[in-house]
PDB file of N, CA and C in Angstrom:
ATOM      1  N   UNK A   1     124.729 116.149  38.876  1.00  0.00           N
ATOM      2  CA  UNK A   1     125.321 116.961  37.832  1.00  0.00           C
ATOM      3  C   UNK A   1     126.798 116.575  37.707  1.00  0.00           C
ATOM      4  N   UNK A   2     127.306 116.667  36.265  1.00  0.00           N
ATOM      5  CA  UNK A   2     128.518 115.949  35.811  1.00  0.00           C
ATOM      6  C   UNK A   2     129.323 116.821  35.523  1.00  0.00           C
ATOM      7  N   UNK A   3     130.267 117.674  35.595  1.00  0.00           N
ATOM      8  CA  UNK A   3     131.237 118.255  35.144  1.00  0.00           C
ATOM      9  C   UNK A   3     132.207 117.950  34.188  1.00  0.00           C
ATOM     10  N   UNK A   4     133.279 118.622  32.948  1.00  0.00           N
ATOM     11  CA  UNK A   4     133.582 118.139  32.301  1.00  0.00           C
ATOM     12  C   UNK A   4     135.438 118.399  32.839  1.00  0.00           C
ATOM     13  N   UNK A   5     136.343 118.168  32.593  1.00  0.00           N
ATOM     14  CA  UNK A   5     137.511 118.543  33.294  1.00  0.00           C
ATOM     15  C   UNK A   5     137.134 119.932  32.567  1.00  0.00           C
ATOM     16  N   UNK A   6     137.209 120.314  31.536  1.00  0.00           N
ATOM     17  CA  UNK A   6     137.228 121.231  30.704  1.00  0.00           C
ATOM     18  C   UNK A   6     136.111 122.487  31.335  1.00  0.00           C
ATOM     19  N   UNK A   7     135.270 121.964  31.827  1.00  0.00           N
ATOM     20  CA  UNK A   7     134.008 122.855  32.281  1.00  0.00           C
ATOM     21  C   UNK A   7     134.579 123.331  34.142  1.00  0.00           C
ATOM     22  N   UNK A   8     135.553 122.164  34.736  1.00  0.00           N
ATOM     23  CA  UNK A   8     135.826 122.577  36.002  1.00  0.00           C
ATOM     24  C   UNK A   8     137.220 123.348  35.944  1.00  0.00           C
ATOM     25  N   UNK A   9     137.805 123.273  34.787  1.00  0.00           N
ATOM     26  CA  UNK A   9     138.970 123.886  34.317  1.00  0.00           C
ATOM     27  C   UNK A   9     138.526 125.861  34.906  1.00  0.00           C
ATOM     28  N   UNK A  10     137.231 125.357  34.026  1.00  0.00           N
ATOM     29  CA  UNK A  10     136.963 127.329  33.217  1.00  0.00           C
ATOM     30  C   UNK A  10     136.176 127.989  34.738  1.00  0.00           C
ATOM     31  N   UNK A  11     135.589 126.986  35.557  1.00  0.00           N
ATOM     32  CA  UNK A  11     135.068 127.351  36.751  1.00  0.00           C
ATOM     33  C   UNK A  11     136.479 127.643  37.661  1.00  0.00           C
ATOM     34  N   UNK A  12     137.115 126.728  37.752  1.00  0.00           N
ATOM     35  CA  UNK A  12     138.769 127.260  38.879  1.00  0.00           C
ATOM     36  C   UNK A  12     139.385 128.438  38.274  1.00  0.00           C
ATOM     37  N   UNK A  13     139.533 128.965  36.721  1.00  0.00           N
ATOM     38  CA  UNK A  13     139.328 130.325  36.135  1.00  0.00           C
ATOM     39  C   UNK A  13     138.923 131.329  36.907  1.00  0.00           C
ATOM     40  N   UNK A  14     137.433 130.941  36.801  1.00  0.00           N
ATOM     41  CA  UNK A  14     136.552 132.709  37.172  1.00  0.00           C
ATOM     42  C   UNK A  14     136.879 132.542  38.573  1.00  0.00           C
ATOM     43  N   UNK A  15     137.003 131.553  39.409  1.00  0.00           N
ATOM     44  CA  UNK A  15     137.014 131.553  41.166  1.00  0.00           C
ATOM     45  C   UNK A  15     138.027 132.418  41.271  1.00  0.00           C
ATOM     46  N   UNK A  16     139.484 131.887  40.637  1.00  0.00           N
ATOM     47  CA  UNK A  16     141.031 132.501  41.087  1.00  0.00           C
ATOM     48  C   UNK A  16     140.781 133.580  42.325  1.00  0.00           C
ATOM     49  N   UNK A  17     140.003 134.958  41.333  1.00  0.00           N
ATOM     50  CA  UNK A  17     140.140 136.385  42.093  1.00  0.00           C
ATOM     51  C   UNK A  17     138.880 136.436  43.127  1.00  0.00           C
ATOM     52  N   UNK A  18     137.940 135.426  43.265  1.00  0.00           N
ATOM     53  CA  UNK A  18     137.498 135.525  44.242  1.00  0.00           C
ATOM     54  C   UNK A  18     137.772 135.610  45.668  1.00  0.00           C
ATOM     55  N   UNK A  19     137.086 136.414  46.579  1.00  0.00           N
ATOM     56  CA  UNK A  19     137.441 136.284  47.982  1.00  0.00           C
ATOM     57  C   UNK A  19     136.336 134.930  48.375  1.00  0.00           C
ATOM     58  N   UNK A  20     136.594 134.136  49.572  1.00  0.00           N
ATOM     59  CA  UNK A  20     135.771 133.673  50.790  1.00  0.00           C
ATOM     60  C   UNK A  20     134.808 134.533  50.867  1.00  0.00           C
ATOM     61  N   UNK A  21     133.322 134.238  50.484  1.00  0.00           N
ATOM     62  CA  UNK A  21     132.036 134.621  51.387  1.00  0.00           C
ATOM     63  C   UNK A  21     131.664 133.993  52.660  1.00  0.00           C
ATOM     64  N   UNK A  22     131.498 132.760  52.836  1.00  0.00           N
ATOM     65  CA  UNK A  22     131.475 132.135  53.919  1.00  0.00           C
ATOM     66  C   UNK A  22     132.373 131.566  53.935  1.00  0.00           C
ATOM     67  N   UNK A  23     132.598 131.652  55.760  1.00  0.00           N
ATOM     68  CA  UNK A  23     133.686 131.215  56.674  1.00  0.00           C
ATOM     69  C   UNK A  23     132.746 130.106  57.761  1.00  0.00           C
ATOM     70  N   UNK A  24     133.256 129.379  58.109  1.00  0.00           N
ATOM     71  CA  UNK A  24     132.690 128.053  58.501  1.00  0.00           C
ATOM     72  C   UNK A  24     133.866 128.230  60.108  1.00  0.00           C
ATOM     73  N   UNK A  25     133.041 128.443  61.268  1.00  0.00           N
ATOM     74  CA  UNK A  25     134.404 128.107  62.567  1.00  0.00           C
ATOM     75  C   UNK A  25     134.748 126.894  62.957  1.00  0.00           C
ATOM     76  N   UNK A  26     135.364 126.617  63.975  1.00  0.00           N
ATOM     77  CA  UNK A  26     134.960 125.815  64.657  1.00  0.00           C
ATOM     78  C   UNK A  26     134.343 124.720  65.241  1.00  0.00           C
ATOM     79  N   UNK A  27     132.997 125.491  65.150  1.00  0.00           N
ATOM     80  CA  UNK A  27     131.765 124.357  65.078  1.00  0.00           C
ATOM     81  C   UNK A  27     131.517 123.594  64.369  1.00  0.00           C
ATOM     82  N   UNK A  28     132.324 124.089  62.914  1.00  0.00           N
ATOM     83  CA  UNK A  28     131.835 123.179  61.662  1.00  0.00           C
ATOM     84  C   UNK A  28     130.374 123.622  61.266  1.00  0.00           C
ATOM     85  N   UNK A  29     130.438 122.477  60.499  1.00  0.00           N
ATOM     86  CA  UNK A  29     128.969 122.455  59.442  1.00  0.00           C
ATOM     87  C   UNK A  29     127.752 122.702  60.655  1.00  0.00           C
ATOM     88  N   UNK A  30     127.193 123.965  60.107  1.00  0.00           N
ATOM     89  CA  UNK A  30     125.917 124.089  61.186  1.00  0.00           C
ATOM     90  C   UNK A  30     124.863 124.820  60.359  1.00  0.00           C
ATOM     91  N   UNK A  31     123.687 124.816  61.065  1.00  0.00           N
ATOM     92  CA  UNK A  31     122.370 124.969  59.881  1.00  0.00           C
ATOM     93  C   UNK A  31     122.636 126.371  59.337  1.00  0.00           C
ATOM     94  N   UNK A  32     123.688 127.622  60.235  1.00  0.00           N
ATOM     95  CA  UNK A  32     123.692 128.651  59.878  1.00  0.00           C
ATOM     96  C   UNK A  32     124.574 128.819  58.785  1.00  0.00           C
ATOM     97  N   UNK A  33     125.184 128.281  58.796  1.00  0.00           N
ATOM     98  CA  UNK A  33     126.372 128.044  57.575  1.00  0.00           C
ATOM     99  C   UNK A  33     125.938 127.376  56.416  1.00  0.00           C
ATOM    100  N   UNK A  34     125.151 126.635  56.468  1.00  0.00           N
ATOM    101  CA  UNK A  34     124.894 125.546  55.229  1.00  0.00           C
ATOM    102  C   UNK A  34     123.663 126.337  54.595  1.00  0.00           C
ATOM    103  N   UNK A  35     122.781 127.132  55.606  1.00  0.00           N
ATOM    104  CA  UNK A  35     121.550 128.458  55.028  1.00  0.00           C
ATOM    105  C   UNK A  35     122.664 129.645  54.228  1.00  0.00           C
ATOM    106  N   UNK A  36     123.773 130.162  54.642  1.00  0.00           N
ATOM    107  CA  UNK A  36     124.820 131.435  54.479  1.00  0.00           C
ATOM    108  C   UNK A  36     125.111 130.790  53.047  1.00  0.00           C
ATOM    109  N   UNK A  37     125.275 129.701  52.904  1.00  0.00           N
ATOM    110  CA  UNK A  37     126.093 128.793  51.519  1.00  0.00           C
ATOM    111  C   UNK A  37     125.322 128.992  50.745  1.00  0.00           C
ATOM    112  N   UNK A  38     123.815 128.573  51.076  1.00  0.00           N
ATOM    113  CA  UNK A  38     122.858 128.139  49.612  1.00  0.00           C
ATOM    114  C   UNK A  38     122.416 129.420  49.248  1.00  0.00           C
ATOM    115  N   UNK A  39     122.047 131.113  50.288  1.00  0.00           N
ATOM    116  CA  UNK A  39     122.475 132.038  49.841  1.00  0.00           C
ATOM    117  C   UNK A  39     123.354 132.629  49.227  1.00  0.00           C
ATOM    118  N   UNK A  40     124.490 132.782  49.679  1.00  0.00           N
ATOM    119  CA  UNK A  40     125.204 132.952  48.335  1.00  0.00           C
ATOM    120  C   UNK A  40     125.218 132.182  46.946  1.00  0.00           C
ATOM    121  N   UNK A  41     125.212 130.955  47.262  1.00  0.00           N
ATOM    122  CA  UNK A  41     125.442 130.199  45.519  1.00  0.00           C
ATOM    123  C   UNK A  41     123.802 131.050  44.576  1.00  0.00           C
ATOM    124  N   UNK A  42     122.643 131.192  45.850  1.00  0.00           N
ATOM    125  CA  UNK A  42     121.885 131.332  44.873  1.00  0.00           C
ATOM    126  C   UNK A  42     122.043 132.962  43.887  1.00  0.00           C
ATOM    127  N   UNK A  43     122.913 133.895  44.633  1.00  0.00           N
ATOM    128  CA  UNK A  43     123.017 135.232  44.707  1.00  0.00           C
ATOM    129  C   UNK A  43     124.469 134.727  43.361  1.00  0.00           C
ATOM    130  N   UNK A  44     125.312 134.057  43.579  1.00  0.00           N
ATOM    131  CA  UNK A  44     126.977 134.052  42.832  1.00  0.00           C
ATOM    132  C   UNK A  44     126.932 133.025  42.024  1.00  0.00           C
ATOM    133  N   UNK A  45     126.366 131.491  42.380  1.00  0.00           N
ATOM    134  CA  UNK A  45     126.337 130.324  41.504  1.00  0.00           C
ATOM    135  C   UNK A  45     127.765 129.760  41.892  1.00  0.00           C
ATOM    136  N   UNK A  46     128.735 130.616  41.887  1.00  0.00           N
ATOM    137  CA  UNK A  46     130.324 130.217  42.196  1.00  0.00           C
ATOM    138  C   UNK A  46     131.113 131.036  43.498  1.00  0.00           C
ATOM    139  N   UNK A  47     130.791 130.164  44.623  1.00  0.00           N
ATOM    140  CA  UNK A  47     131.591 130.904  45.956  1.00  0.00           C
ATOM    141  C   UNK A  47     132.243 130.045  46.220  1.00  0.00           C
ATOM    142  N   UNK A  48     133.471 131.021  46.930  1.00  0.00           N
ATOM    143  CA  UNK A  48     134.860 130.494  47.641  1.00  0.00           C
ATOM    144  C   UNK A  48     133.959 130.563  48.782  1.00  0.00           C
ATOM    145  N   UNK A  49     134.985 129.411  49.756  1.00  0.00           N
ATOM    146  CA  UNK A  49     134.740 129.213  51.055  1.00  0.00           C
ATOM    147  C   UNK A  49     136.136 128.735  51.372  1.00  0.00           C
ATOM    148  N   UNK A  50     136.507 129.179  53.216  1.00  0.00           N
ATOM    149  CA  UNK A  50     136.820 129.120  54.058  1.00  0.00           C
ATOM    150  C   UNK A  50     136.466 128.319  55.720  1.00  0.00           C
ATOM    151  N   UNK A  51     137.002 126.977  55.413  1.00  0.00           N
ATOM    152  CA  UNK A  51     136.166 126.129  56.323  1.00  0.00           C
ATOM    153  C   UNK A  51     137.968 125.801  57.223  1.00  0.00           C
ATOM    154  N   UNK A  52     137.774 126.095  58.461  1.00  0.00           N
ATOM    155  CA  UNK A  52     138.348 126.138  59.842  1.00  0.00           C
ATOM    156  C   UNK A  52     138.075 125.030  59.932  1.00  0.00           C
ATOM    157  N   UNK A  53     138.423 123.718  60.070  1.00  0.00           N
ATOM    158  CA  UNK A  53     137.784 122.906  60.890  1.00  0.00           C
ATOM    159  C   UNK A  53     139.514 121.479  60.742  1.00  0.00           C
ATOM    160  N   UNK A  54     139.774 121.633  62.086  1.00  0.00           N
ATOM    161  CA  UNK A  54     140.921 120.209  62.383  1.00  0.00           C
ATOM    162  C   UNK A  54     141.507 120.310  61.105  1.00  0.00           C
ATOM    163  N   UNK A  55     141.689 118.499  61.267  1.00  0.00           N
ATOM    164  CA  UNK A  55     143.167 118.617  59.864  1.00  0.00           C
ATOM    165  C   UNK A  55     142.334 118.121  58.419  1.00  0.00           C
ATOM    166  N   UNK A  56     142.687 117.799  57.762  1.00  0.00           N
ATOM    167  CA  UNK A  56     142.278 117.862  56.750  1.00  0.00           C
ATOM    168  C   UNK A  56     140.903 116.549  55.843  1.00  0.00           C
ATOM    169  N   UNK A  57     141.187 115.481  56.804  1.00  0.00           N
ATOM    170  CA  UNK A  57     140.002 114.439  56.494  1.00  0.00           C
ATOM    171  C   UNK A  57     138.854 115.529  57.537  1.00  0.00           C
ATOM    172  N   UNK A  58     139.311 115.691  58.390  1.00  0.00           N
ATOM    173  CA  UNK A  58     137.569 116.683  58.678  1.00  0.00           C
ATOM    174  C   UNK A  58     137.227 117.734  58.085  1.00  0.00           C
ATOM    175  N   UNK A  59     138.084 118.605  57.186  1.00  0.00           N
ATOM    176  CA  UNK A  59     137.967 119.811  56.036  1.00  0.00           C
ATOM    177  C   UNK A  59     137.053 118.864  55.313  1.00  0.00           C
ATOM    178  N   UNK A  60     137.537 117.638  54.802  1.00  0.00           N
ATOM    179  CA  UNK A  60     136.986 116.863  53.490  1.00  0.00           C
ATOM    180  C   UNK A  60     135.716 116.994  53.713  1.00  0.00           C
ATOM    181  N   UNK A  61     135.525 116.176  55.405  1.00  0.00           N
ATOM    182  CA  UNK A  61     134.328 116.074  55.721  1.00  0.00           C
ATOM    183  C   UNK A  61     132.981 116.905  55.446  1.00  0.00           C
ATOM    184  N   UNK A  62     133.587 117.831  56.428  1.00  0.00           N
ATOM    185  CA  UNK A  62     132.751 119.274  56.106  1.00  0.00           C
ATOM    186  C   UNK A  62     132.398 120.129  55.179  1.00  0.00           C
ATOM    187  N   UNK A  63     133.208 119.681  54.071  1.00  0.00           N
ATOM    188  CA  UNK A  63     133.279 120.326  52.498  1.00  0.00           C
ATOM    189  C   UNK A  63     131.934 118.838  51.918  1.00  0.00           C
ATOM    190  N   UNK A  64     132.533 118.141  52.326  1.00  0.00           N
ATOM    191  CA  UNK A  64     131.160 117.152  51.649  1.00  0.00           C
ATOM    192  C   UNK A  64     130.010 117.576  52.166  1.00  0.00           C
ATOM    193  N   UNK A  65     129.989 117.645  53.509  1.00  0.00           N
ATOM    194  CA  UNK A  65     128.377 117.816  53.836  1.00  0.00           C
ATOM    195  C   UNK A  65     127.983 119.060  53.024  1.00  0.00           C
ATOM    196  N   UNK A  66     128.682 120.018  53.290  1.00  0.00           N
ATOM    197  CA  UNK A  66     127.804 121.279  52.394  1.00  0.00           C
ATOM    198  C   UNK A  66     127.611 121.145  51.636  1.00  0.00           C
ATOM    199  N   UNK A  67     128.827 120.361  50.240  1.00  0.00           N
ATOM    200  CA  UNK A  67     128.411 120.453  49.164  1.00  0.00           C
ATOM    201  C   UNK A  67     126.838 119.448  48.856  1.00  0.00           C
ATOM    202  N   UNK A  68     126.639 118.677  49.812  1.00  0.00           N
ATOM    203  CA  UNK A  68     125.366 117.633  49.623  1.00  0.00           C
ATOM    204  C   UNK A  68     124.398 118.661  50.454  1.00  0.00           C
ATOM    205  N   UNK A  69     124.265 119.134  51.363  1.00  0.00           N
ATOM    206  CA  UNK A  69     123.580 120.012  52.049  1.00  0.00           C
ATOM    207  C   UNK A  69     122.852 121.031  51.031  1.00  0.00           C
ATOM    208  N   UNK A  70     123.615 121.677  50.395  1.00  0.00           N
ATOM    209  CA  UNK A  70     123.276 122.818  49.223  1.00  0.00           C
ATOM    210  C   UNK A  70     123.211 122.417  47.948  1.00  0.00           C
ATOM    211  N   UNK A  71     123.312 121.343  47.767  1.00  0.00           N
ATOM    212  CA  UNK A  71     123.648 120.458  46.518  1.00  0.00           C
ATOM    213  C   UNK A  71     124.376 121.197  45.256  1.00  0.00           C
ATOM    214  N   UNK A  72     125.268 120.721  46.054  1.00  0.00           N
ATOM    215  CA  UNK A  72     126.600 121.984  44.548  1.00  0.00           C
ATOM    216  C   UNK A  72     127.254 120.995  44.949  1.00  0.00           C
ATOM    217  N   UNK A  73     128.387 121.481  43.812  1.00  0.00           N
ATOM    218  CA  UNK A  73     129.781 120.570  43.603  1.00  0.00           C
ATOM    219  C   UNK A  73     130.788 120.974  44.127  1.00  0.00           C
ATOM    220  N   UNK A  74     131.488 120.355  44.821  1.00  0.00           N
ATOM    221  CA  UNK A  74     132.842 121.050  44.769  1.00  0.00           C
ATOM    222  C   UNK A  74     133.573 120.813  43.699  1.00  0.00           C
ATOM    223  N   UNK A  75     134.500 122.354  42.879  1.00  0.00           N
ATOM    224  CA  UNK A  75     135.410 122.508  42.234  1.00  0.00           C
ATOM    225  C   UNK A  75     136.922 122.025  42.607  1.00  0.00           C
ATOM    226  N   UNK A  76     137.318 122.577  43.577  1.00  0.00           N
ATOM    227  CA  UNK A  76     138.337 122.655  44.136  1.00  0.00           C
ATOM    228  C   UNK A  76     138.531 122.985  45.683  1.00  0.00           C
ATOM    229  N   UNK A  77     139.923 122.322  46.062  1.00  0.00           N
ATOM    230  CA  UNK A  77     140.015 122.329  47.419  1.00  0.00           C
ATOM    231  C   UNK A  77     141.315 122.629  47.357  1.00  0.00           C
ATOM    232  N   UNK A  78     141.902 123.971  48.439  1.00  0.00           N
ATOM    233  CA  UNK A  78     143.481 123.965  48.222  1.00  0.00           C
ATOM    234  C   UNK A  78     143.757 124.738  49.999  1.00  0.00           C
ATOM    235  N   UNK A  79     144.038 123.282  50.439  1.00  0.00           N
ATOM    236  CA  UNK A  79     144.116 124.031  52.081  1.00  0.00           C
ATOM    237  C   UNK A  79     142.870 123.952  52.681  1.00  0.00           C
ATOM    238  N   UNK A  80     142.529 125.015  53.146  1.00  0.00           N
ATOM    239  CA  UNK A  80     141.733 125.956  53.690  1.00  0.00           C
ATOM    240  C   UNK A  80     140.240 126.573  53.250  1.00  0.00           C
ATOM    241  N   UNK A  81     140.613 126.424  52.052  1.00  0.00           N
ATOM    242  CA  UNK A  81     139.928 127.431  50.679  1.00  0.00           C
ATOM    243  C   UNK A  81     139.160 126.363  49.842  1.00  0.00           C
ATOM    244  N   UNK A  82     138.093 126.254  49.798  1.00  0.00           N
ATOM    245  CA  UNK A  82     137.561 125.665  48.694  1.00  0.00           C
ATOM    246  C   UNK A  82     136.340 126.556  47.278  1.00  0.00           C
ATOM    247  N   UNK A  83     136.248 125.970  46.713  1.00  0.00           N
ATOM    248  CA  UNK A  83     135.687 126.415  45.230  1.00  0.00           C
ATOM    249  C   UNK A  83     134.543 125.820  45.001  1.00  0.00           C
ATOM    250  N   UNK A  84     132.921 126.298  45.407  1.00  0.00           N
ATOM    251  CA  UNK A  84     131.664 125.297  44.680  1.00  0.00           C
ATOM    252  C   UNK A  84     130.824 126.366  43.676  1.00  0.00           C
ATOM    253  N   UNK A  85     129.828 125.449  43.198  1.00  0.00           N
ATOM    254  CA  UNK A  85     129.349 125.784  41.935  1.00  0.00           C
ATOM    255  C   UNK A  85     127.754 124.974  42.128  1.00  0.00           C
ATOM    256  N   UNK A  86     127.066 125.768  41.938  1.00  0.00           N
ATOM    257  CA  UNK A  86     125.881 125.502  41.642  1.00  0.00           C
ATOM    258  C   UNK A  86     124.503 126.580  40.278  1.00  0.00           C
ATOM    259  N   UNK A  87     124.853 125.806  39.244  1.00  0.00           N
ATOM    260  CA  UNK A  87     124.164 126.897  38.246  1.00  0.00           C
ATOM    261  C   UNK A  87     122.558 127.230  39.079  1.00  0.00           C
ATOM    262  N   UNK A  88     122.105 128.357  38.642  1.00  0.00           N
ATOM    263  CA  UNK A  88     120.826 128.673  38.551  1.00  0.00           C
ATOM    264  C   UNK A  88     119.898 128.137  37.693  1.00  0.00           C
ATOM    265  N   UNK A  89     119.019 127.313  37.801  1.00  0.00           N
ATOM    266  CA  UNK A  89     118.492 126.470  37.289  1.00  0.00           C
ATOM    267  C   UNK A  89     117.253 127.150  36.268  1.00  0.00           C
ATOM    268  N   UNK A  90     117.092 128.349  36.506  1.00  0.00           N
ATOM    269  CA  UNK A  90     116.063 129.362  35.401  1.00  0.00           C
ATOM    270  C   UNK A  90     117.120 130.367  34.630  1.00  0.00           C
ATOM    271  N   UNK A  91     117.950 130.563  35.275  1.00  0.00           N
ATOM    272  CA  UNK A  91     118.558 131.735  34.323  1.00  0.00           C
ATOM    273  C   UNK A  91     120.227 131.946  34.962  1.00  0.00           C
ATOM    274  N   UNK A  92     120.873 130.552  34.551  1.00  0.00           N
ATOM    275  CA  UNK A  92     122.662 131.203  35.056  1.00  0.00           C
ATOM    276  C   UNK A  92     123.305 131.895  34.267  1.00  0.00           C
ATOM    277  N   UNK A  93     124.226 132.534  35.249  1.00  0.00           N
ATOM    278  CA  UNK A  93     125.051 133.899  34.881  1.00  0.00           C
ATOM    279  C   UNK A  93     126.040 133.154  34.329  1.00  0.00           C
ATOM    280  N   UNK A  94     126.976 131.913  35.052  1.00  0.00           N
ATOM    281  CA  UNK A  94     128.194 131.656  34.334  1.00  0.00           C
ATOM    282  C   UNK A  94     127.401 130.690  33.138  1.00  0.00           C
ATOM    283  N   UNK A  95     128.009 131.162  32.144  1.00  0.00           N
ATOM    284  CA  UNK A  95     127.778 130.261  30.768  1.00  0.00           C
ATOM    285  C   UNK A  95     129.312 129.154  30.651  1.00  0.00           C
ATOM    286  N   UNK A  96     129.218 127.833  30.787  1.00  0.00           N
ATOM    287  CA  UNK A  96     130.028 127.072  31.150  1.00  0.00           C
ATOM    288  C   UNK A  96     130.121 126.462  29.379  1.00  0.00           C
ATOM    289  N   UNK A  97     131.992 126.061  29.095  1.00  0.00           N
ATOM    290  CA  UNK A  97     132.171 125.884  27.947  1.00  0.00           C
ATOM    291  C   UNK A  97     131.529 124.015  27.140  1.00  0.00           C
ATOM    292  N   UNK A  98     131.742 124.269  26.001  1.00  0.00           N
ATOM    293  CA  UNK A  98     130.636 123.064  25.956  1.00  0.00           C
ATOM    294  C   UNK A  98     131.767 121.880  26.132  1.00  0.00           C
ATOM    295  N   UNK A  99     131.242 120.455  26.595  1.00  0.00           N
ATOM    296  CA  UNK A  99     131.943 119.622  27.057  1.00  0.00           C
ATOM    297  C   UNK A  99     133.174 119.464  26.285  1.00  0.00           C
TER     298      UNK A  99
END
C-alpha cells in the first residue's frame, strides 16, 4: 500500500491528539507486542506507539519489524513516538483524502 504525501499529511492530522496504546520495553519486538499492535490497528486503524528500545537505528529497527509484522505503514516517527496506519479492509473508519 502507497500513500500519498497528501494522504500521510491528513493521517499525522488525526494522530496529533492521540495517546500511545502500545508500549514496546526493553525486550523489544516480541510476539506479545506485535499480537497488542495488530489489535489495536484492527480496533483504531491509526495507533500511536511508544517503542523503548537503545538509540535510534534500533527504534528504526523495531518500528520496521512491526510495521511488516502487522503489515501497516509507518506514518511517522518523532523520538520515541511513532504513528501507523492500517485501513480496515471491509469497512474503514478513517476516510483518507483523494490522492
Amino acid at each position: 500500500m502507497h500513500l500519498s504525501v497528501r494522504q500521510k499529511k491528513h493521517l499525522r492530522k488525526l494522530g496529533h491528539d492521540l495517546k500511545p496504546i502500545v508500549t514496546t520495553g526493553t525486550s523489544g519486538v516480541t510476539p506479545a507486542v506485535i499480537a497488542e499492535l495488530d489489535s489495536a490497528l484492527d480496533h483504531h486503524e491509526l495507533v500511536k506507539i511508544k517503542v523503548r528500545v537503545g538509540d535510534r537505528q534500533a527504534r528504526d529497527e523495531a518500528l520496521t519489524a512491526l510495521a511488516e509484522a502487522t503489515k501497516s505503514l509507518l506514518i511517522q516517527r518523532i523520538g520515541h513516538v511513532a504513528l501507523v496506519y492500517r485501513p480496515d479492509p471491509d469497512d474503514p473508519s478513517i476516510i483518507l483524502p483523494s490522492r
